[in-house]
N, C-alpha and C. Protein backbone atom coordinates (compact mmCIF):
# COMPACT_ATOMS: atom_id res chain seq x y z
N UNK A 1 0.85 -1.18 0.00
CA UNK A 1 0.00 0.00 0.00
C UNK A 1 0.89 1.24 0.00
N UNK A 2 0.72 2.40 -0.77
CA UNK A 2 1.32 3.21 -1.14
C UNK A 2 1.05 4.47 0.08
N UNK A 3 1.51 4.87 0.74
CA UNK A 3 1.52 5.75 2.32
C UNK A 3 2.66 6.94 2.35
N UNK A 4 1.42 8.37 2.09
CA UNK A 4 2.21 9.68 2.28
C UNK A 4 2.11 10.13 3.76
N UNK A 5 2.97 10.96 4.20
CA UNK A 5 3.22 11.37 5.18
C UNK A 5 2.70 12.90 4.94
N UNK A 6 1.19 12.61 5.94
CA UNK A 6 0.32 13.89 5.92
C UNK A 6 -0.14 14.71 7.13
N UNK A 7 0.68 14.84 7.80
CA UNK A 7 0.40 15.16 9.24
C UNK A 7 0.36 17.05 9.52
N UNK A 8 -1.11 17.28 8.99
CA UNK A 8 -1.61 18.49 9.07
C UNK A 8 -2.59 18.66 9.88
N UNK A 9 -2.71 20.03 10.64
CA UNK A 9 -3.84 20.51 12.30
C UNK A 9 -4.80 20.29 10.94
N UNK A 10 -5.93 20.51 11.68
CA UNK A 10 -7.50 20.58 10.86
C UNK A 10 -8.45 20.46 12.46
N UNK A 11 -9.59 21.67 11.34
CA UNK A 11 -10.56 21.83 12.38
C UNK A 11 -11.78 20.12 12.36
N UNK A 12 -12.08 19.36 13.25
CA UNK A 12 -12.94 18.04 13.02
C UNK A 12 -14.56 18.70 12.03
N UNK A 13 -14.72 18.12 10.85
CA UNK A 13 -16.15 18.50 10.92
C UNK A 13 -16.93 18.18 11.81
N UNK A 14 -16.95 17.28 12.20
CA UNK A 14 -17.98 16.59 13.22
C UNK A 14 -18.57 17.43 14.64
N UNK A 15 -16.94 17.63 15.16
CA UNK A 15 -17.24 17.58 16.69
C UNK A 15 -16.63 19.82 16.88
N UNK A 16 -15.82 20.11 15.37
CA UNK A 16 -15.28 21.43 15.62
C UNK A 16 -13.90 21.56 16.70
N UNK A 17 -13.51 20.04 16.76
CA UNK A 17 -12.41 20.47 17.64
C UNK A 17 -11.19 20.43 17.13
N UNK A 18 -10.28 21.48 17.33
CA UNK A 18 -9.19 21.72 16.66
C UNK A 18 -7.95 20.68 17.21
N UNK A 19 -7.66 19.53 15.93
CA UNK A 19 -6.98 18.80 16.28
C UNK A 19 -5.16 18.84 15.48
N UNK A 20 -4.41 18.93 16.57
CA UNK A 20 -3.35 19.21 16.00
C UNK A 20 -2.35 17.59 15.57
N UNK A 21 -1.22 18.10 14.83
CA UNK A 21 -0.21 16.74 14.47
C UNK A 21 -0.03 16.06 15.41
N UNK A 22 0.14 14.83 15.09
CA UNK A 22 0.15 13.58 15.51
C UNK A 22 1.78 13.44 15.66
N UNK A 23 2.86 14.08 15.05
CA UNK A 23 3.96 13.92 15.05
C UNK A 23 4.56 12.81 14.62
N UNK A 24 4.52 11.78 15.27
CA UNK A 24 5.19 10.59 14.93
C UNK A 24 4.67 9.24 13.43
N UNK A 25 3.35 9.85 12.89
CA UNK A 25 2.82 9.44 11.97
C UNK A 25 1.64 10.54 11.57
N UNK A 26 1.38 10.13 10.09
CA UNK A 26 -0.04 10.89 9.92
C UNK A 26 -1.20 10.77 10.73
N UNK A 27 -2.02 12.45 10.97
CA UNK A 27 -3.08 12.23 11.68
C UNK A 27 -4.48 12.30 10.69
N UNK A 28 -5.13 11.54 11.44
CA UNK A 28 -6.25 11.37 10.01
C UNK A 28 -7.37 10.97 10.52
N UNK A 29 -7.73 10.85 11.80
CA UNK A 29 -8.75 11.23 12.15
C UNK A 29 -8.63 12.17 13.58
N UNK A 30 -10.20 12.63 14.12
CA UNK A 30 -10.28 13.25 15.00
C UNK A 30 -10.14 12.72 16.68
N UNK A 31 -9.35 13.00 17.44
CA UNK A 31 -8.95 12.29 18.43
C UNK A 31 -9.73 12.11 19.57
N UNK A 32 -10.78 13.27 19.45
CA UNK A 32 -12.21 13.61 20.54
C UNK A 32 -13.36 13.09 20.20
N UNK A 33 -14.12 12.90 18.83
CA UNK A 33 -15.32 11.87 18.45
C UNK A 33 -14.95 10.76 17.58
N UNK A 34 -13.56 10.79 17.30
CA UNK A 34 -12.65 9.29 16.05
C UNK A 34 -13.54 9.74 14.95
N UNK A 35 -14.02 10.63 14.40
CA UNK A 35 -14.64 10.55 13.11
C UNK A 35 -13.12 10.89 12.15
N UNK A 36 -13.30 10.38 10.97
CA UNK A 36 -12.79 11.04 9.94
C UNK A 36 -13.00 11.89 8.79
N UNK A 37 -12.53 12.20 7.48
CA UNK A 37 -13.09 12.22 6.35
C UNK A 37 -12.35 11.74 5.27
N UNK A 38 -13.28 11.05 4.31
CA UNK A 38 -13.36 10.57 3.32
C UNK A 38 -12.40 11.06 2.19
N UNK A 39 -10.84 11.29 2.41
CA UNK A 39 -10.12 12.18 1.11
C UNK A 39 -9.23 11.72 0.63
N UNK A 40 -8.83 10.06 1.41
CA UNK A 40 -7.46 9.31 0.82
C UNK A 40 -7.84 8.32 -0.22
N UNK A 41 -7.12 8.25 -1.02
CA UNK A 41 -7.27 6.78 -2.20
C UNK A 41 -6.63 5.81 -1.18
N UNK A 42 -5.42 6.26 -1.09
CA UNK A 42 -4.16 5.86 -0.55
C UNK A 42 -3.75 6.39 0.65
N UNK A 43 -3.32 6.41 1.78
CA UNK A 43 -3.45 7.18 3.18
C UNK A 43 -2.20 8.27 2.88
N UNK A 44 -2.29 9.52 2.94
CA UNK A 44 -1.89 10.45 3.15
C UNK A 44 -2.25 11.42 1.47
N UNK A 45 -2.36 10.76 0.56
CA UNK A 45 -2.32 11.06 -0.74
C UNK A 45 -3.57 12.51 -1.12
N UNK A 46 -4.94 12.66 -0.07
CA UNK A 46 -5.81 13.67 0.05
C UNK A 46 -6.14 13.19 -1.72
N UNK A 47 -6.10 12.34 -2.81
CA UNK A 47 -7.15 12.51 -4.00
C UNK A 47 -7.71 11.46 -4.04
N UNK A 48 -9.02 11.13 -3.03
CA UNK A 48 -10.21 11.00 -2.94
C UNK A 48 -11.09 12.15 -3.17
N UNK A 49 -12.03 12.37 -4.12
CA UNK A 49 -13.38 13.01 -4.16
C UNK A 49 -14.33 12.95 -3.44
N UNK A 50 -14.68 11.79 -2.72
CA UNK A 50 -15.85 11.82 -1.81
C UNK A 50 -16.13 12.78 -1.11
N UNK A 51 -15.32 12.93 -0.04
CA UNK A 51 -15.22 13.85 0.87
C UNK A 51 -16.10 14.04 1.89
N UNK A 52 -16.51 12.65 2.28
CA UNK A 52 -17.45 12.47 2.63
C UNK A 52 -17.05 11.76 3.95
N UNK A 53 -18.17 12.12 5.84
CA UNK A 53 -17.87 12.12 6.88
C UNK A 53 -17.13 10.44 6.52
N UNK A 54 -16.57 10.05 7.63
CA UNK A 54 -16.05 8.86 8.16
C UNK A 54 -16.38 8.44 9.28
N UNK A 55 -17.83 7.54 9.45
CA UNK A 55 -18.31 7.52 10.86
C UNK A 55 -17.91 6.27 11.72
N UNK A 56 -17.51 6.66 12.57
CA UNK A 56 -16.59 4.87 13.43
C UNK A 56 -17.76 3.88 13.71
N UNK A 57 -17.44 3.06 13.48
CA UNK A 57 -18.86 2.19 13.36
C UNK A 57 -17.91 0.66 14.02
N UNK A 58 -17.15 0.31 14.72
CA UNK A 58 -16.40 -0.59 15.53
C UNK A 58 -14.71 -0.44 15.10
N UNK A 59 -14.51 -1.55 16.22
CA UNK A 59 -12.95 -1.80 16.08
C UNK A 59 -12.63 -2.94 16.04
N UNK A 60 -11.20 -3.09 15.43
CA UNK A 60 -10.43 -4.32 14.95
C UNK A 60 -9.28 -4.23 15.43
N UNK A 61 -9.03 -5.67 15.51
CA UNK A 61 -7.01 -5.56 15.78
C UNK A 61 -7.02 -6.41 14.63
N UNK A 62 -5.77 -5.93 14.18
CA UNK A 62 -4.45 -6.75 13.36
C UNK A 62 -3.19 -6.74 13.47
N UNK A 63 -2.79 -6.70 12.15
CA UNK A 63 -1.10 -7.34 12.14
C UNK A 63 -0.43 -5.79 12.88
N UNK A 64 -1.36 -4.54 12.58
CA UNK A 64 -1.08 -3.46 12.36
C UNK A 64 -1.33 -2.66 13.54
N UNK A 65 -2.31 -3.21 14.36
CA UNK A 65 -2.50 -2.89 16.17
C UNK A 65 -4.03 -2.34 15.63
N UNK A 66 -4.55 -2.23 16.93
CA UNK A 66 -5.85 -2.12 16.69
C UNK A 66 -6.01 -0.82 15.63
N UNK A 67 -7.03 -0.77 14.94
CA UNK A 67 -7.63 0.08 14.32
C UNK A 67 -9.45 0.61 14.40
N UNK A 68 -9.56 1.40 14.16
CA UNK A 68 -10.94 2.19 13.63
C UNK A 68 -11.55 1.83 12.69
N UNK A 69 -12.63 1.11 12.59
CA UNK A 69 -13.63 1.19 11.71
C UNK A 69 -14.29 2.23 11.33
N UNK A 70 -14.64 2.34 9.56
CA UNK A 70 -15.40 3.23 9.16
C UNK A 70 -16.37 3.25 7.93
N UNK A 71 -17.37 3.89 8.00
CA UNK A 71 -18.53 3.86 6.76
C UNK A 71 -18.38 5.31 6.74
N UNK A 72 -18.61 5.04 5.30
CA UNK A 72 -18.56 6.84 4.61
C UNK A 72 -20.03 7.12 5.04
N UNK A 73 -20.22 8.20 5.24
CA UNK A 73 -21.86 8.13 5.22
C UNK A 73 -22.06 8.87 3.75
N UNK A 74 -21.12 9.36 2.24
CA UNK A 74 -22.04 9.52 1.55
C UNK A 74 -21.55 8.62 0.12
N UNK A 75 -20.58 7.53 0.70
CA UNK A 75 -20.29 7.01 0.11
C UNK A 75 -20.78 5.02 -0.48
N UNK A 76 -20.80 5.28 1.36
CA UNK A 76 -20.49 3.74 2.21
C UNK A 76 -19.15 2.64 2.11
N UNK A 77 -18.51 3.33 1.57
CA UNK A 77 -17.41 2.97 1.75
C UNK A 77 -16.37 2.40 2.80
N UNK A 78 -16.06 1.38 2.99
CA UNK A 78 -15.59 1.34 4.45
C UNK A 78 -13.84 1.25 4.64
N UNK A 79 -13.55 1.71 5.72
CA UNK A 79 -12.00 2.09 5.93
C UNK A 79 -11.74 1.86 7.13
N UNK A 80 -10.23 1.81 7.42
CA UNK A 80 -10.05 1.48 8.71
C UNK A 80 -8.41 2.56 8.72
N UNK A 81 -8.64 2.87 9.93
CA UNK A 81 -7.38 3.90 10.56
C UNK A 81 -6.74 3.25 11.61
N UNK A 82 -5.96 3.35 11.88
CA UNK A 82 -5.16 2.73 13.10
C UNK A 82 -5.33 3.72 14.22
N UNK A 83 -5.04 3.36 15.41
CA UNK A 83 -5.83 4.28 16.61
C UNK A 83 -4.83 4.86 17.36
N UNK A 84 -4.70 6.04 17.47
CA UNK A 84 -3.68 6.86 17.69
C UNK A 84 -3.39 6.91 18.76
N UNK A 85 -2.37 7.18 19.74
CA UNK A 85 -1.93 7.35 21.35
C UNK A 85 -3.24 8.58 21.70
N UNK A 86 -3.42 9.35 21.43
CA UNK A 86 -4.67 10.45 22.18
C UNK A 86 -5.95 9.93 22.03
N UNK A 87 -6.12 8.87 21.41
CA UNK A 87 -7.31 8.63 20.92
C UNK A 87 -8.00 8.72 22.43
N UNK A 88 -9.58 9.26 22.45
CA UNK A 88 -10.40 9.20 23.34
C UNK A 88 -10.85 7.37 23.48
N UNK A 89 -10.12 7.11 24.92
CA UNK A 89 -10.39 5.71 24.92
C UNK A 89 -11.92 4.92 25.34
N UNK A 90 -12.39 5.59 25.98
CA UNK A 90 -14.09 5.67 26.63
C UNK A 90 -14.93 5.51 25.15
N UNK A 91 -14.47 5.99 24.18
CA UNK A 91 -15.41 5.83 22.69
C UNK A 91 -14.55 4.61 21.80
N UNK A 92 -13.75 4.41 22.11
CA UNK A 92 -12.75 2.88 21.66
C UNK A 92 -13.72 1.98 22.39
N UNK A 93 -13.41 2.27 23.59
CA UNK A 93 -14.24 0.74 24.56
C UNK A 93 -15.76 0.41 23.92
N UNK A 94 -16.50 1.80 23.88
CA UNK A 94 -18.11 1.75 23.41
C UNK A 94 -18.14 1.15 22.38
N UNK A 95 -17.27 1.53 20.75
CA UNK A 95 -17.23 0.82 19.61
C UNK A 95 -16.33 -0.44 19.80
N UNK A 96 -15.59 -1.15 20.45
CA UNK A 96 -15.40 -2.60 20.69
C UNK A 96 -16.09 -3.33 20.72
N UNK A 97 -17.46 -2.80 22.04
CA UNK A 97 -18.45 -3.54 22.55
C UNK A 97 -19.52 -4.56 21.62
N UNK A 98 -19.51 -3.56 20.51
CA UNK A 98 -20.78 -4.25 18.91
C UNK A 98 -20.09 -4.85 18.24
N UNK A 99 -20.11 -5.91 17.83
CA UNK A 99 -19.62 -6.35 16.26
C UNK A 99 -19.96 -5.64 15.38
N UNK A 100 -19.09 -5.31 14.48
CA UNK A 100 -19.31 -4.88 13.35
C UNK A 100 -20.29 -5.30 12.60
N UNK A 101 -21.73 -4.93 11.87
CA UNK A 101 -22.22 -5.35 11.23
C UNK A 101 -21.84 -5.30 9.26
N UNK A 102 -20.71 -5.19 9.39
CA UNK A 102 -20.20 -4.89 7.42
C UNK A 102 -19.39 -5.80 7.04
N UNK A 103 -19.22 -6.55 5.91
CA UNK A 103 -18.29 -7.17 5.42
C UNK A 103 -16.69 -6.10 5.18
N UNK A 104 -15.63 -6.96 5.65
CA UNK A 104 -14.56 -6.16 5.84
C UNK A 104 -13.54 -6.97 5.17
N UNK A 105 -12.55 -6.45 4.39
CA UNK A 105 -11.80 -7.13 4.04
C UNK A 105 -10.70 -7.63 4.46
């Protein structure tokens, strides 16, 4: 998988909270509601068109450490982010709790 190094502040659409670099890797979602948005083909690359929210809808572990589940909401597209050291852990635990209802690859 082809991975740019995109680690820019941005205001969250979701929640409005101003989330700054991640430093040690790209930040790419929001660290206070885990939403994202919809703008990578490729993670850091921003040429996706959708542009569309990224709503956390459960979590996974892999080879890669746990990650974030996601559905586009105007896409449905689904994606997964890896879960950052600030991540709000109280909304990790809540989306653990459900199985995922989506086929995932």
């Amino acid at each position: 998988m082809l991975f740019k190094k995109n680690d820019e502040p941005f205001i969250c659409e979701n929640c409005n909270n101003a989330v700054f670099k991640l430093k040690y890797t790209s930040r790419d979602h929001c660290p206070t509601c885990l939403y994202s948005k919809h703008v990578d083909v490729y993670p850091g690359d921003r040429q996706e068109t959708c542009c569309g929210s990224l709503v956390p809808i459960g979590i996974q572990t892999s080879k890669k450490g746990m990650q974030i589940i996601y559905k586009c909401s105007k896409c449905n597209s689904i994606k997964k982010n890896i879960i950052a050291q600030d991540d709000n852990l109280d909304l990790i635990i809540e989306l653990s709790r459900e199985p995922v209802k989506v086929q995932l690859n």
